[in-house]
N, C-alpha and C. Protein backbone atom coordinates (compact mmCIF):
# COMPACT_ATOMS: atom_id res chain seq x y z
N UNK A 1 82.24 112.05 135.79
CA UNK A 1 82.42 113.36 135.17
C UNK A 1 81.72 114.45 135.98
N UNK A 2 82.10 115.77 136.10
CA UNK A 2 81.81 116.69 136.71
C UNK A 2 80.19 117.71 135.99
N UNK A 3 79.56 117.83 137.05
CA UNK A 3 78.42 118.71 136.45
C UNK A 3 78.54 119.47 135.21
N UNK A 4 80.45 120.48 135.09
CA UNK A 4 80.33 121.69 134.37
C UNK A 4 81.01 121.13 133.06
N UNK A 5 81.20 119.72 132.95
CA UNK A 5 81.93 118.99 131.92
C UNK A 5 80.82 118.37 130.83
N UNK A 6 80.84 117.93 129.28
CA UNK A 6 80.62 117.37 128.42
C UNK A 6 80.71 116.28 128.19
N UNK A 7 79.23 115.43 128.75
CA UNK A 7 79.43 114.05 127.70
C UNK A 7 79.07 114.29 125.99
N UNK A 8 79.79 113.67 125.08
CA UNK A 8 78.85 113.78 123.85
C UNK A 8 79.21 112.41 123.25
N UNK A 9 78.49 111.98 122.31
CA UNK A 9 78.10 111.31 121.51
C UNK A 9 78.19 111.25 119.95
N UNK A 10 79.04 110.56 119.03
CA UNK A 10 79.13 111.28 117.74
C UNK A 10 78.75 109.68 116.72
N UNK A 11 77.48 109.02 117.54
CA UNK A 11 76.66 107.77 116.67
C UNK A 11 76.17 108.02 115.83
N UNK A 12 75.54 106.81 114.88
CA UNK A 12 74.34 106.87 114.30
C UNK A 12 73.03 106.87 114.63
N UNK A 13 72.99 106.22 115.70
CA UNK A 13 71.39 106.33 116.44
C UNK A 13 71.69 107.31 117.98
N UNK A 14 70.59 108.39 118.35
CA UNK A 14 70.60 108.69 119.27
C UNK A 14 69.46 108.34 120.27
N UNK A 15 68.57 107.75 119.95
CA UNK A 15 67.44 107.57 121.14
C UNK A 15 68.63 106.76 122.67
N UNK A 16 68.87 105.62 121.89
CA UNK A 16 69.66 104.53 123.51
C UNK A 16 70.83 105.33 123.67
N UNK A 17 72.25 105.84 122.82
CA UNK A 17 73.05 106.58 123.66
C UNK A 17 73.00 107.68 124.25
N UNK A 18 71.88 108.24 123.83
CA UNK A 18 71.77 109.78 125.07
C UNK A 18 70.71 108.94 126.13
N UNK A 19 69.83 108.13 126.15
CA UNK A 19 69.23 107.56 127.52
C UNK A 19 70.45 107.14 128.32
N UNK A 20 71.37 106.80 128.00
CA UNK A 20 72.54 105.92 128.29
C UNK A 20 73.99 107.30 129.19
N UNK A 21 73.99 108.47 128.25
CA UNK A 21 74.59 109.05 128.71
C UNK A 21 73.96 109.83 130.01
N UNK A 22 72.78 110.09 129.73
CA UNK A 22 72.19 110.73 130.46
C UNK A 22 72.05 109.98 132.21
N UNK A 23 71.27 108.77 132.03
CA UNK A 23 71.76 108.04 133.07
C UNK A 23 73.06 107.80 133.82
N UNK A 24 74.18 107.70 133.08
CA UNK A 24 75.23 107.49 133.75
C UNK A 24 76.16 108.17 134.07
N UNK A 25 75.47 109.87 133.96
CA UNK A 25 76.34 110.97 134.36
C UNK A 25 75.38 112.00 134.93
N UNK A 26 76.19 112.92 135.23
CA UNK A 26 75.72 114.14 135.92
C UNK A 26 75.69 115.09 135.40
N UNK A 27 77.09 115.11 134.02
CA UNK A 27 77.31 116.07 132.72
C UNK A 27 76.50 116.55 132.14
N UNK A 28 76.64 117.69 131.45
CA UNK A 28 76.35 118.04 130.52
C UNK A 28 75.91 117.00 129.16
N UNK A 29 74.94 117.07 128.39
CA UNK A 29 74.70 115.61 127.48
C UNK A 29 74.82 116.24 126.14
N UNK A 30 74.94 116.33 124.86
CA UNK A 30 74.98 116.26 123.32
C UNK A 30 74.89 115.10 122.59
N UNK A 31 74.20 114.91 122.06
CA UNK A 31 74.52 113.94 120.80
C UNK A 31 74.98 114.82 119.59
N UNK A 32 75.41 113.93 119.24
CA UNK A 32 76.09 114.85 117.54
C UNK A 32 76.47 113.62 116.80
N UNK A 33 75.65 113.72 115.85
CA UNK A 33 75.51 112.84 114.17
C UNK A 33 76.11 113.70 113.25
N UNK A 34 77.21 113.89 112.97
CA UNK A 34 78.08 113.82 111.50
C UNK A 34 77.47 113.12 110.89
N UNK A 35 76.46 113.46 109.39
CA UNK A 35 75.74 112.90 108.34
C UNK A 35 77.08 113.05 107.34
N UNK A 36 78.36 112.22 107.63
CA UNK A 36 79.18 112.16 106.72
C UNK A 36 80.37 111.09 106.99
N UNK A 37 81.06 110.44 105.85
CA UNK A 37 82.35 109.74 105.95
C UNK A 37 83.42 110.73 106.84
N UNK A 38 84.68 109.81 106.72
CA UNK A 38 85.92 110.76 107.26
C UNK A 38 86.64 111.25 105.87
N UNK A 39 85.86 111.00 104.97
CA UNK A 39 86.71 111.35 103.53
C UNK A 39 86.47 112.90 103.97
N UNK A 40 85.83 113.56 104.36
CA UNK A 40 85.59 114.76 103.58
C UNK A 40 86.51 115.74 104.25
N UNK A 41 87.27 116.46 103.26
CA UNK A 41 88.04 117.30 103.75
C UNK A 41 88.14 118.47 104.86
N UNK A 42 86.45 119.11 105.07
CA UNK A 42 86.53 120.16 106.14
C UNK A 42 84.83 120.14 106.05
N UNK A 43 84.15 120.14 107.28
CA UNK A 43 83.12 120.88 107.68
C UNK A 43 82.13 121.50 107.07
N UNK A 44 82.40 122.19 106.44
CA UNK A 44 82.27 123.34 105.49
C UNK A 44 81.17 122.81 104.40
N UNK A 45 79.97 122.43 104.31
CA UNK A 45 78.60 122.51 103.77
C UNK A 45 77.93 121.07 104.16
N UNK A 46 78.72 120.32 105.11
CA UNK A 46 77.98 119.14 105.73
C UNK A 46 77.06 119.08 106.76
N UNK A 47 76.38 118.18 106.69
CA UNK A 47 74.95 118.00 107.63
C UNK A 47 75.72 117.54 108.49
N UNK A 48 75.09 118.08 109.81
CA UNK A 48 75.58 117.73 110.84
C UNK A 48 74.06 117.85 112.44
N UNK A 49 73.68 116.46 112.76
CA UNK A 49 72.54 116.87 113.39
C UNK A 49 72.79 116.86 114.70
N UNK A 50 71.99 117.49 115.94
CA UNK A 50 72.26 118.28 117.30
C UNK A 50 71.50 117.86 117.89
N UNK A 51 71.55 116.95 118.81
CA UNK A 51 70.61 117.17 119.56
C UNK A 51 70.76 117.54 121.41
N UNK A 52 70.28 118.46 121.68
CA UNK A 52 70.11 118.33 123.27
C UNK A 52 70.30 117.81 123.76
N UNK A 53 70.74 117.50 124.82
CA UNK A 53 70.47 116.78 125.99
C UNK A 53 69.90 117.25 127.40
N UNK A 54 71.05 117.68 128.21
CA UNK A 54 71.15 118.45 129.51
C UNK A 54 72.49 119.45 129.06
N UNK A 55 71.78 120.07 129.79
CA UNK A 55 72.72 121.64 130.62
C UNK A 55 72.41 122.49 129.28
N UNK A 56 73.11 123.86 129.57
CA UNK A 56 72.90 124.97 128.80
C UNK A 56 74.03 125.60 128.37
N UNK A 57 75.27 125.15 129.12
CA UNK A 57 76.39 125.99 129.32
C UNK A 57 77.60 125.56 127.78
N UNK A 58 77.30 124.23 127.47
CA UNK A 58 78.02 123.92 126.27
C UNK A 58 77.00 123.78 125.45
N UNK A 59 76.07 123.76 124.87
CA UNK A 59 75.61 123.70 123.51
C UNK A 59 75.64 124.70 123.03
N UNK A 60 75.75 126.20 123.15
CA UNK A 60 76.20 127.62 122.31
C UNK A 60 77.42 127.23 122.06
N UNK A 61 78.68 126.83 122.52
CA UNK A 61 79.82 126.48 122.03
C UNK A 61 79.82 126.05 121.33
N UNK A 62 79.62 124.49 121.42
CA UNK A 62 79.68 123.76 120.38
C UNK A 62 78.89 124.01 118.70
N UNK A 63 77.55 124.46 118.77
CA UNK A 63 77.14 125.31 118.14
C UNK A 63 77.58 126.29 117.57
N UNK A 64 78.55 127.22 118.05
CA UNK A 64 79.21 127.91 117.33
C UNK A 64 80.81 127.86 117.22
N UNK A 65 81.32 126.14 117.37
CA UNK A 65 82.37 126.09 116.77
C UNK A 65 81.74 125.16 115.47
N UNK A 66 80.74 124.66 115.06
CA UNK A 66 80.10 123.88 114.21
C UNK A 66 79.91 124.93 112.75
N UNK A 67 79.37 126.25 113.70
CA UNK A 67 78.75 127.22 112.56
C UNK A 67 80.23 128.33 111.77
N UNK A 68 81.10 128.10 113.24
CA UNK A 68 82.37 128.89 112.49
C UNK A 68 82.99 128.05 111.15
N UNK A 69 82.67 126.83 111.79
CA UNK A 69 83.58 126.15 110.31
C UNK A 69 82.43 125.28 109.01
N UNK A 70 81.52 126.09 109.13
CA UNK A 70 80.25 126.43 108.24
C UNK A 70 79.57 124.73 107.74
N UNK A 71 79.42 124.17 108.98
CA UNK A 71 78.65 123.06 108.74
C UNK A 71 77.52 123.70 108.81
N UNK A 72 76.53 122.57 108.06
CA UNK A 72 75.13 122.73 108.05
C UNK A 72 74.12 121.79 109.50
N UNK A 73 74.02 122.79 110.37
CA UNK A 73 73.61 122.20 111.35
C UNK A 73 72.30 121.89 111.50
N UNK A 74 71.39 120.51 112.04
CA UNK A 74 70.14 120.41 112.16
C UNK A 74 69.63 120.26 113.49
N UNK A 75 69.11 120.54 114.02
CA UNK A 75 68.95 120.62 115.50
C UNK A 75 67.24 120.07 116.08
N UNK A 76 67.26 118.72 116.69
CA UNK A 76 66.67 117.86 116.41
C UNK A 76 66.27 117.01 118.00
N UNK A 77 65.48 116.28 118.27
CA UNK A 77 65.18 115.23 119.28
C UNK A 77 66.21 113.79 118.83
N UNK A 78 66.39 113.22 119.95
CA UNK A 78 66.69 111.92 119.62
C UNK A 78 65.52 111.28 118.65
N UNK A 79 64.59 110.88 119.18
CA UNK A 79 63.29 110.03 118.30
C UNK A 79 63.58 110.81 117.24
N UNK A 80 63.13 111.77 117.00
CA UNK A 80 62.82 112.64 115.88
C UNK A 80 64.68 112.23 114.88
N UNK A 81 65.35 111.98 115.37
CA UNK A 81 66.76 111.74 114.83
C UNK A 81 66.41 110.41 114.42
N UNK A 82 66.49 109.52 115.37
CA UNK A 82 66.64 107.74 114.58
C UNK A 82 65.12 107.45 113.53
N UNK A 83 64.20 108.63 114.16
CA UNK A 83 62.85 108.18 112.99
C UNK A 83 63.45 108.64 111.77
N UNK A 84 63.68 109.60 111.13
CA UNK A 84 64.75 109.89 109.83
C UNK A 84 65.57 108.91 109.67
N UNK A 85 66.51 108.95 110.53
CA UNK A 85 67.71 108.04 109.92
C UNK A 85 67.56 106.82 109.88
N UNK A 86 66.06 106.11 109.95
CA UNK A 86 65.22 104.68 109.51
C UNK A 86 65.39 105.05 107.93
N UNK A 87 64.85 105.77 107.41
CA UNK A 87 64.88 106.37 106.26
C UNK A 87 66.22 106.88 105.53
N UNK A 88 66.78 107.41 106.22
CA UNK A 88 67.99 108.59 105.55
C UNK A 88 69.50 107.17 105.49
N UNK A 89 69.31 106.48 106.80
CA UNK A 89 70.32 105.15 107.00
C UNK A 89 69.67 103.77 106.91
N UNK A 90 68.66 103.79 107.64
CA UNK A 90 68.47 102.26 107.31
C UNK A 90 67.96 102.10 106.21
N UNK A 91 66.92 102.27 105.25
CA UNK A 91 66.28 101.67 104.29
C UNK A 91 67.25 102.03 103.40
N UNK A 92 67.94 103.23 103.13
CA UNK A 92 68.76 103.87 102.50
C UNK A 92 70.05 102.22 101.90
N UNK A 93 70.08 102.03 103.00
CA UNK A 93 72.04 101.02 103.26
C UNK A 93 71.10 99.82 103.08
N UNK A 94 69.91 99.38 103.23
CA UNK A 94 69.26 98.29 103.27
C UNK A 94 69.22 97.72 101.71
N UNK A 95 68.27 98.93 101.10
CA UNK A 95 68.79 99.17 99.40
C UNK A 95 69.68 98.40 98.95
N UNK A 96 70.73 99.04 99.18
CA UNK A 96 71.89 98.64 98.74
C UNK A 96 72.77 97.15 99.23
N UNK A 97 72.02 97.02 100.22
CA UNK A 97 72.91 95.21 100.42
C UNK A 97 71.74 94.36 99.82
N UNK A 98 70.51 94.55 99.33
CA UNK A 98 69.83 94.30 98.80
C UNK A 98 70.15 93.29 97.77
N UNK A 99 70.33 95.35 96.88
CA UNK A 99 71.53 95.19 95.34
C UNK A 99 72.33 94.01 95.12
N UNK A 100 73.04 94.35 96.35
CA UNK A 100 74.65 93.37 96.21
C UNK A 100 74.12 92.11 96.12
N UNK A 101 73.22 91.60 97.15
CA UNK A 101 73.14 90.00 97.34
C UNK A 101 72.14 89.66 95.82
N UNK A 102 71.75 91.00 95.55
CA UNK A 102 71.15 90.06 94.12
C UNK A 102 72.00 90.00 92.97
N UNK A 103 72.61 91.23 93.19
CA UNK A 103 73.94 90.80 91.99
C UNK A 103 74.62 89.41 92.11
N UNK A 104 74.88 89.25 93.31
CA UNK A 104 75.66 87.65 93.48
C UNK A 104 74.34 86.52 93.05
N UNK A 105 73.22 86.62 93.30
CA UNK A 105 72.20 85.78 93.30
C UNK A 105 72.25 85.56 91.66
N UNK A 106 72.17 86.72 91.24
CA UNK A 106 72.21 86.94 89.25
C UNK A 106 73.24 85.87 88.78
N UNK A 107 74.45 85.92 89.11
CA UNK A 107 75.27 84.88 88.82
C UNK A 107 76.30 85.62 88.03
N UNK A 108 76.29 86.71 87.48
CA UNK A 108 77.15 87.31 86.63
C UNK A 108 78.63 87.59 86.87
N UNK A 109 79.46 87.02 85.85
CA UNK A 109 80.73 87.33 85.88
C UNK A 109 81.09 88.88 86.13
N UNK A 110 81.63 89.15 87.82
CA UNK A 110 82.10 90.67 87.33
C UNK A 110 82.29 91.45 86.50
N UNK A 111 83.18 90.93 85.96
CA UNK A 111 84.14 91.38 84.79
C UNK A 111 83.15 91.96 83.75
N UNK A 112 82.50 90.71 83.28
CA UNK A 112 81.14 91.19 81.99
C UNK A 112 80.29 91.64 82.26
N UNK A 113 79.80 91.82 84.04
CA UNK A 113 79.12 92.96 84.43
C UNK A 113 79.36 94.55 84.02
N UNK A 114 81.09 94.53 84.69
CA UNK A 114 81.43 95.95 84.45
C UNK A 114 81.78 96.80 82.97
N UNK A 115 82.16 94.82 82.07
CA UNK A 115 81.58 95.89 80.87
C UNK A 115 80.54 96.39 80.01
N UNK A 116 79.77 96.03 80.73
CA UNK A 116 78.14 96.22 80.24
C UNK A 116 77.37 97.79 81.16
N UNK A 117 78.42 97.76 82.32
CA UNK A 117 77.44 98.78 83.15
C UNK A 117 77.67 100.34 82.36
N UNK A 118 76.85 101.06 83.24
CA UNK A 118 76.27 102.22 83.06
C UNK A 118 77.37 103.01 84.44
N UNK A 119 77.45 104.56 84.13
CA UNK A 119 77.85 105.05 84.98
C UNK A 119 76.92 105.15 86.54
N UNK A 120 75.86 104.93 86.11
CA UNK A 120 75.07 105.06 87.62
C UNK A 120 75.37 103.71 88.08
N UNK A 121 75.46 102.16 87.83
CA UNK A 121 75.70 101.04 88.06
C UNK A 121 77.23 100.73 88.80
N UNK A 122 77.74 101.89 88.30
CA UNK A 122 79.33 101.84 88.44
C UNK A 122 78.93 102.23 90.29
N UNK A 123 78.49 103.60 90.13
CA UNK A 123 78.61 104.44 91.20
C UNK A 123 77.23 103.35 92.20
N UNK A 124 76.67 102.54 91.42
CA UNK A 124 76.27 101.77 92.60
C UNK A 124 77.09 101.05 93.38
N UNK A 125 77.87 100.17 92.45
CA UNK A 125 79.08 99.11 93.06
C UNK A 125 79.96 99.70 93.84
N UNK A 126 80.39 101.36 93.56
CA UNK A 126 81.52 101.66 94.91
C UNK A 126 80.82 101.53 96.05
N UNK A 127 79.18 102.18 95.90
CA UNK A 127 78.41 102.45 97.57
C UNK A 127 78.14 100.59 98.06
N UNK A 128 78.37 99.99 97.25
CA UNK A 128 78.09 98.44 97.61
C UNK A 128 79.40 97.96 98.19
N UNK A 129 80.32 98.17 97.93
CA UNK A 129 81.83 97.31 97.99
C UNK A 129 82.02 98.47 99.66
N UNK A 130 81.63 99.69 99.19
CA UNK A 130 81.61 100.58 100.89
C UNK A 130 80.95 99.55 101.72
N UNK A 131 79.73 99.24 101.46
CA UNK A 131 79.07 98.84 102.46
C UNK A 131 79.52 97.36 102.91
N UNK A 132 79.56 96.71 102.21
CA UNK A 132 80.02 95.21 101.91
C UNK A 132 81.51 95.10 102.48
N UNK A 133 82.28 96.18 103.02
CA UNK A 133 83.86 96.08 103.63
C UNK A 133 83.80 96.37 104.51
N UNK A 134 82.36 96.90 105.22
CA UNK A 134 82.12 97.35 106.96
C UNK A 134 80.46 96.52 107.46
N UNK A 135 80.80 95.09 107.15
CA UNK A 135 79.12 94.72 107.64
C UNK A 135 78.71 95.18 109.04
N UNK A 136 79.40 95.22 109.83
CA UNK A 136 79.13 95.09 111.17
C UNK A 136 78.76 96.50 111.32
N UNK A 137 78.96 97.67 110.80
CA UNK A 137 78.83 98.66 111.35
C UNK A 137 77.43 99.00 110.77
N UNK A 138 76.92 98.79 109.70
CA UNK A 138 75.47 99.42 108.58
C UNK A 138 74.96 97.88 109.05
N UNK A 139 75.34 97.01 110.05
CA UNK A 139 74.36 95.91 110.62
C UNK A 139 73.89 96.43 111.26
N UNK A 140 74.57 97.28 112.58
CA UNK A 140 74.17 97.91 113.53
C UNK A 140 73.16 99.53 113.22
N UNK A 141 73.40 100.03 112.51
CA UNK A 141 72.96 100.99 111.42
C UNK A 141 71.64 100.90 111.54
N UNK A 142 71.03 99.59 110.56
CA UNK A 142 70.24 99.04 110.28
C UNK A 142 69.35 98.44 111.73
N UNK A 143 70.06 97.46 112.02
CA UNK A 143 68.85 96.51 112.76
C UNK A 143 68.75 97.27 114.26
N UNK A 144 69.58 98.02 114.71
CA UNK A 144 69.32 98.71 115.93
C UNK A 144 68.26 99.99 115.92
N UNK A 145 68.13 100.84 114.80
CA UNK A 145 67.00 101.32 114.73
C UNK A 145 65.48 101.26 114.82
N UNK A 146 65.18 101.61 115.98
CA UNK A 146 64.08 101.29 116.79
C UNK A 146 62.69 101.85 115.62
N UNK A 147 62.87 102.55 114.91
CA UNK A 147 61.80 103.07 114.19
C UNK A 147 61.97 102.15 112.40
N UNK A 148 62.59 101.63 112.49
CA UNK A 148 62.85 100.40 111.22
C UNK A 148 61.72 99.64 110.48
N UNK A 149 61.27 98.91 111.63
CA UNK A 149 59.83 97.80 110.73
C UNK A 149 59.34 99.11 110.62
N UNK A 150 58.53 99.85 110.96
CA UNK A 150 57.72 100.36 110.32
C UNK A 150 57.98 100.80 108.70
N UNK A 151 59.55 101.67 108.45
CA UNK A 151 60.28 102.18 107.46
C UNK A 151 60.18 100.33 106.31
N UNK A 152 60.46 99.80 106.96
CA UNK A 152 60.91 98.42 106.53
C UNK A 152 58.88 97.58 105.62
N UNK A 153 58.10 98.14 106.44
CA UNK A 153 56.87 97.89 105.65
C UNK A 153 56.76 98.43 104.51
N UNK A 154 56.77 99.71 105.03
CA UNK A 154 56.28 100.48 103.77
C UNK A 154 57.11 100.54 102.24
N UNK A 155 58.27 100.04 102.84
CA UNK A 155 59.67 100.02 101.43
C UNK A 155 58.76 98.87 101.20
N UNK A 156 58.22 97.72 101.90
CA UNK A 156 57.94 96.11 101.20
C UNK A 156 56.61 96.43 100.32
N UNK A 157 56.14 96.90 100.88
CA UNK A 157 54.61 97.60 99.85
C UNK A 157 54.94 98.29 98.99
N UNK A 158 55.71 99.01 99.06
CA UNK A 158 56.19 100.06 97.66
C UNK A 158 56.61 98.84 96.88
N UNK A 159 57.51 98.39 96.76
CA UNK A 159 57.85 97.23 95.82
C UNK A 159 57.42 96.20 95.40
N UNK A 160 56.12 96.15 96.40
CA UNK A 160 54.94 94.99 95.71
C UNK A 160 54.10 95.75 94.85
N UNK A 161 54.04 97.10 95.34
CA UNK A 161 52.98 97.29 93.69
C UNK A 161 54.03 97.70 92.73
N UNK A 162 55.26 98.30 92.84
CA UNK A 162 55.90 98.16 91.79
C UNK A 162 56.00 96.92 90.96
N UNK A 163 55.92 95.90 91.76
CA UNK A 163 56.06 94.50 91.03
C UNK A 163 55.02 94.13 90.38
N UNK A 164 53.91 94.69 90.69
CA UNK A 164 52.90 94.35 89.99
C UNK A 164 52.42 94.97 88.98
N UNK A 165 53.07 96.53 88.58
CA UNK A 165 53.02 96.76 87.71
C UNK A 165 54.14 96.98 86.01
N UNK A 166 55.18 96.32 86.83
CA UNK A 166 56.30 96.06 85.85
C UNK A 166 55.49 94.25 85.34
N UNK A 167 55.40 93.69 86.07
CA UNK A 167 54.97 92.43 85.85
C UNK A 167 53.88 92.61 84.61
N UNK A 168 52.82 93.17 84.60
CA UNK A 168 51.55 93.92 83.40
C UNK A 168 52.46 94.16 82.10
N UNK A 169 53.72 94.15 82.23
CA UNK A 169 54.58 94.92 80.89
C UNK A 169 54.32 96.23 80.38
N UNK A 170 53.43 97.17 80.99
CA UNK A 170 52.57 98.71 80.60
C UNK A 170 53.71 99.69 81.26
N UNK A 171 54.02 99.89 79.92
CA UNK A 171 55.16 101.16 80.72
C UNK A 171 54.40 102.48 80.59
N UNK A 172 53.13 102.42 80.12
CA UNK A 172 52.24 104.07 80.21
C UNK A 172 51.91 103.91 81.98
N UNK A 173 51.40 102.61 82.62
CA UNK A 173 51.13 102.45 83.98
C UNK A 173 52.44 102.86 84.95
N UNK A 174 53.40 102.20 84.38
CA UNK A 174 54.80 102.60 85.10
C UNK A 174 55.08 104.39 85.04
N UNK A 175 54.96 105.07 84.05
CA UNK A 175 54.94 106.60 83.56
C UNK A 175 54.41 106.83 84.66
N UNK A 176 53.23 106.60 84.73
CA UNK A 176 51.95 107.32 85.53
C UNK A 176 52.47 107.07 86.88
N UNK A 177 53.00 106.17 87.54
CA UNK A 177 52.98 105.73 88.27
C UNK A 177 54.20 106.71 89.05
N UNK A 178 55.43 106.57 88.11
CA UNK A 178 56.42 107.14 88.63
C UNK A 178 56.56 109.17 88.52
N UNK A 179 55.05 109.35 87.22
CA UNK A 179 54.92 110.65 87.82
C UNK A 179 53.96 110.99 88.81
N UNK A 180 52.71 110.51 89.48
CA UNK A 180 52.02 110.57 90.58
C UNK A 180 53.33 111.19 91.63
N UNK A 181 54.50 109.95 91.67
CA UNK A 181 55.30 110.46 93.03
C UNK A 181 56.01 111.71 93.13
N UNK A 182 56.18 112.33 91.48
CA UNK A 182 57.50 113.51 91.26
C UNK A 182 56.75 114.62 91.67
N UNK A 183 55.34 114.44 91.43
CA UNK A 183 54.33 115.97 91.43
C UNK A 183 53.98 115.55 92.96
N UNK A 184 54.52 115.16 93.59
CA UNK A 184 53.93 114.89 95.22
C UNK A 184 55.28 115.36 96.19
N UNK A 185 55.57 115.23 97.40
CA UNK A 185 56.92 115.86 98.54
C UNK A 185 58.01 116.25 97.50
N UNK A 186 58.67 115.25 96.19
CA UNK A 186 59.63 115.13 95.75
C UNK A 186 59.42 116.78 95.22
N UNK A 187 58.61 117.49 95.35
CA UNK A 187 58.50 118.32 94.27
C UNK A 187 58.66 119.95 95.12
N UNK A 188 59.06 119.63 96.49
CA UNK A 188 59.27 120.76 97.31
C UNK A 188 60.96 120.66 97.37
N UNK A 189 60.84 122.01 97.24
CA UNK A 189 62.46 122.63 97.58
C UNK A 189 62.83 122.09 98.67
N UNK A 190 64.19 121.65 99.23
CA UNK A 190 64.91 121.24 100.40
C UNK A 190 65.46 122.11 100.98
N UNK A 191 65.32 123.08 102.37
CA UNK A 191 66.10 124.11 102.93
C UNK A 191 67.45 123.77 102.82
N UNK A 192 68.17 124.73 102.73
CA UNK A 192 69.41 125.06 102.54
C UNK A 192 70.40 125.98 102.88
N UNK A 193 71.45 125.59 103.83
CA UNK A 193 72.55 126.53 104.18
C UNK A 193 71.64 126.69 105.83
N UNK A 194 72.85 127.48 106.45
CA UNK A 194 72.40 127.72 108.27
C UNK A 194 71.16 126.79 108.86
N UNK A 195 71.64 127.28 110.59
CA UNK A 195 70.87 125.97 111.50
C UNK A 195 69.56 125.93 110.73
N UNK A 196 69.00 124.51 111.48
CA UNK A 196 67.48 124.29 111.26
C UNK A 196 66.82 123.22 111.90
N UNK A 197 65.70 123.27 112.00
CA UNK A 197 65.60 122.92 113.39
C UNK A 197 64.11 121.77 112.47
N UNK A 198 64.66 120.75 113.15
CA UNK A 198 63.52 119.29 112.77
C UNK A 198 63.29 118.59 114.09
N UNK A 199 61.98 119.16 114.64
CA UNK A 199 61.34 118.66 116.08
C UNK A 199 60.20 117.78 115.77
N UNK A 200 59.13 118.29 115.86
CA UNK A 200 57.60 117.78 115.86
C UNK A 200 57.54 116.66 116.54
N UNK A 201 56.71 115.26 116.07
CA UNK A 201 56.28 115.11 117.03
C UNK A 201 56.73 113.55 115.52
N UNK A 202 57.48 112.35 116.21
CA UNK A 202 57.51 111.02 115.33
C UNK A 202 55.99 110.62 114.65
N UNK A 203 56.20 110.15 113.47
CA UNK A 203 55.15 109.54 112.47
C UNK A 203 54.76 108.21 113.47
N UNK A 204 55.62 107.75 113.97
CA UNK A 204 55.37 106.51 114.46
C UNK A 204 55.69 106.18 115.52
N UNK A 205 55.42 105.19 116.71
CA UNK A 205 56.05 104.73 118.06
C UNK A 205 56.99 103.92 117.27
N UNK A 206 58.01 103.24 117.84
CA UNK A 206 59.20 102.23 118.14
C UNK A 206 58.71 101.13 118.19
């Protein structure tokens, strides 16, 4: 590819395919993470994250064919990208095949599952049967994310003291427990609408 030309990238992880693009061209580099299915009809209030690479001459473009059709753009490092999306994709999709293999582990007849469930239970099983009809892709999702064990500890500790305090039977301990976390990050507003920019510096090495 030519100096004044565009490689880009439209993965889930960016740390290895922009080392990857970058090495094996002379181009111009982008990564670009669509934080979305192909269901969605247009652009128009989806996350969409940016990151740099090389050159100068296409990222205002692309940038402002992103902002004409009013995605929500985040503009970001590789690391700084796959350390989130340990969180935002892996533990996130991890969750949920979790779910599934314990539902099968439970033993329960579908059927008298679904007439017993709850609307949130429902809307669990579509994001399960999603995930569960594409293993290979939320495998790769998952286990290729270089910033993972760490994400992957701290989910295992969260759920050991949860276990230990559902186990006590004290649902005033459980209260307490689950309001400590609401009056803590959960309790800040989330920016919203036009670019924004998530740099600093990773919580953790790889």
């Amino acid at each position: 590819m030519k100096e004044d030309s565009l490689l880009m990238d439209l993965t889930s992880l960016k740390v290895e395919p922009m080392r990857a693009m970058l090495e094996s061209s002379v181009s111009e580099v982008i990564g670009l993470h669509p934080l979305f299915g192909p269901g969605q009809p247009s652009l128009a209030g989806q996350n969409i994250a940016l990151c740099p690479g090389r050159g100068k001459n296409w990222l205002p473009r692309v940038r402002k064919l992103l902002e004409e059709k009013e995605a929500r753009i985040v503009e970001t490092t590789p690391e700084r990208h796959d350390e989130i999306m340990a969180t935002v994709q892996g533990i996130n999709h991890l969750d949920t095949i979790i779910l599934g293999l314990f539902l099968q582990e439970v033993g329960l007849d579908p059927a008298i599952l679904e007439r017993f469930s709850t609307p949130i239970l429902r809307t669990k099983m579509e994001i399960i049967q999603k995930v569960f009809s594409h293993p290979a892709l939320y495998a790769e999702i998952i286990a290729l994310n270089p910033y993972l064990r760490r994400m992957t500890d701290l989910y295992q500790r969260t759920f050991a003291e949860m276990k230990i305090v559902t186990e006590k039977g004290n649902a005033e301990d459980l209260r307490r427990l689950i309001e400590q976390r609401k009056t803590g990050r959960w309790a800040l507003a989330s920016p919203a609408g036009g670019p924004f920019s998530v740099r600093g510096t990773p919580l953790a090495k790889p």
